[in-house]
Protein backbone atom coordinates (compact mmCIF):
# COMPACT_ATOMS: atom_id res chain seq x y z
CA UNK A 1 0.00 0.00 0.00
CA UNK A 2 1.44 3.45 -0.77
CA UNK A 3 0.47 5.84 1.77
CA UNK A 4 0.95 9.26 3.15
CA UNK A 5 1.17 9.28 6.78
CA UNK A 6 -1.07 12.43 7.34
CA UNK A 7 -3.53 11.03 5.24
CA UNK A 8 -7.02 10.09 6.71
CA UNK A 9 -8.08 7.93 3.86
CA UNK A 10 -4.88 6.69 4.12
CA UNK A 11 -5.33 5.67 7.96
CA UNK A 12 -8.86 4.39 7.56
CA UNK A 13 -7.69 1.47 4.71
CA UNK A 14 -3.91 0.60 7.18
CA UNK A 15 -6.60 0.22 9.58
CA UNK A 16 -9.12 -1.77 7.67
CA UNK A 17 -5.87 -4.30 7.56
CA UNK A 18 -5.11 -4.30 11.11
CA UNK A 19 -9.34 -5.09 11.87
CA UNK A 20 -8.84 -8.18 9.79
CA UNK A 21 -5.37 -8.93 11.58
CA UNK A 22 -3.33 -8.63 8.12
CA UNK A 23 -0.25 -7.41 8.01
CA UNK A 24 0.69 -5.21 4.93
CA UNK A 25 3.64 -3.71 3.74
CA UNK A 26 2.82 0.52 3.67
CA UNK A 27 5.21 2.69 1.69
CA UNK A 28 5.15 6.15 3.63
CA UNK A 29 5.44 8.34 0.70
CA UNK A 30 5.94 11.80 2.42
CA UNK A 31 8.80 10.04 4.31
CA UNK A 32 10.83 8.62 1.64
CA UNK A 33 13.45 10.32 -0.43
CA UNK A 34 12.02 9.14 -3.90
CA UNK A 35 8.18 9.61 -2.57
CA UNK A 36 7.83 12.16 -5.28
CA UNK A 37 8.43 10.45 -8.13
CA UNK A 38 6.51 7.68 -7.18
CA UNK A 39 3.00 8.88 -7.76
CA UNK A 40 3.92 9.65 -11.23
CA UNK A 41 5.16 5.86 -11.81
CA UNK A 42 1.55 4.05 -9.59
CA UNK A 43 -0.04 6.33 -12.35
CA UNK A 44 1.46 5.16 -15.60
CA UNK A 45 0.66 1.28 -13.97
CA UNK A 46 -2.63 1.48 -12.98
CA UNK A 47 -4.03 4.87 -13.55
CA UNK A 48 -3.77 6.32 -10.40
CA UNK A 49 -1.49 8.26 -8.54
CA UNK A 50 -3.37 9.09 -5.40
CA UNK A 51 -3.22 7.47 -1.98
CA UNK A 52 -4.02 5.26 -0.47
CA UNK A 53 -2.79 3.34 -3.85
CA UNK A 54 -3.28 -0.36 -2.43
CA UNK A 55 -2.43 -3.63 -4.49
CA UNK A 56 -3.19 -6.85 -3.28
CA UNK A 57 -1.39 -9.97 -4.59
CA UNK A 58 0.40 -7.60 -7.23
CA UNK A 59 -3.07 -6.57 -7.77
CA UNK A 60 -3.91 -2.90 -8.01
CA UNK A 61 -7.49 -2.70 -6.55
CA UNK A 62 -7.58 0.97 -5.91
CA UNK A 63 -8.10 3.12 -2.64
CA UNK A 64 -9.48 3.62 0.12
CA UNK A 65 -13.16 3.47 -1.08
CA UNK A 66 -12.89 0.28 -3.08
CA UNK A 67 -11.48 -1.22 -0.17
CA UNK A 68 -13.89 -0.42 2.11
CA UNK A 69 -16.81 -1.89 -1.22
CA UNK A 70 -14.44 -5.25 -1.34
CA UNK A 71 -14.48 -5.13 2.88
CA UNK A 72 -18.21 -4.97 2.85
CA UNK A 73 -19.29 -7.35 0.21
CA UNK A 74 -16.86 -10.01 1.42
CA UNK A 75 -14.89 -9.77 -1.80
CA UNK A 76 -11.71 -8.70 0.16
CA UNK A 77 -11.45 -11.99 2.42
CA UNK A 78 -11.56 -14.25 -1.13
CA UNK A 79 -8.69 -11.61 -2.36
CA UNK A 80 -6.52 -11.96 0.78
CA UNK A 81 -6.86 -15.63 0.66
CA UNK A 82 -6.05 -16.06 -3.21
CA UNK A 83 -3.20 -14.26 -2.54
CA UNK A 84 -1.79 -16.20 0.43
CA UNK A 85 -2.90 -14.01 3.29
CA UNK A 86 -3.98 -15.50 6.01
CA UNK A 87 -6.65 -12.71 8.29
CA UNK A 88 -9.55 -12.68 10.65
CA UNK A 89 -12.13 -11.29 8.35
C-alpha cells in the first residue's frame, strides 16, 4: 500500500488491515526520499497516482473506497486468501 502518513483515507484502509489482523507492507510516501516520483510511476501502472494506492497480490485494486466496497461485500477476504494471506475477516 502506498500511503501518506497524514492522510485520513490513508489511515482508515492501514486500519481496515489491522481489523482483519493482516499485516501489509505501507510505503510512507511523504517520508521517503524518492516519494515524489513515485506517484507519477503508480499512475502510468494502474491509472492512479493518489493514496491510499493499495495492491493486493500484485493486484492494483484501488483506494481507500474500493477497499472499504471489497471489505463490505466479502470480496476482500476471497482476495486476501487467493493471494496467500492468512486474516480474521
Amino acid at each position: 500500500m502506498y500511503s501518506k502518513s497524514y492522510c485520513p483515507y490513508c489511515e482508515k484502509a492501514k486500519n481496515v488491515f489491522k481489523k482483519g489482523d493482516v499485516e501489509v507492507k505501507v510505503y510512507e510516501l511523504d517520508r521517503m526520499n524518492t516519494g515524489d516520483a513515485i506517484p507519477k510511476k503508480l499512475k502510468s501502472l494502474s491509472g492512479q497516482s493518489t493514496v491510499p494506492n493499495i495492491y493486493i497480490g500484485g493486484k492494483h485494486i484501488g483506494g481507500c473506497s474500493d477497499l472499504l466496497a471489497l471489505e463490505s461485500s466479502g470480496k476482500l477476504k476471497d482476495m486476501l486468501l487467493a493471494a496467500g494471506v492468512k486474516n480474521s475477516f
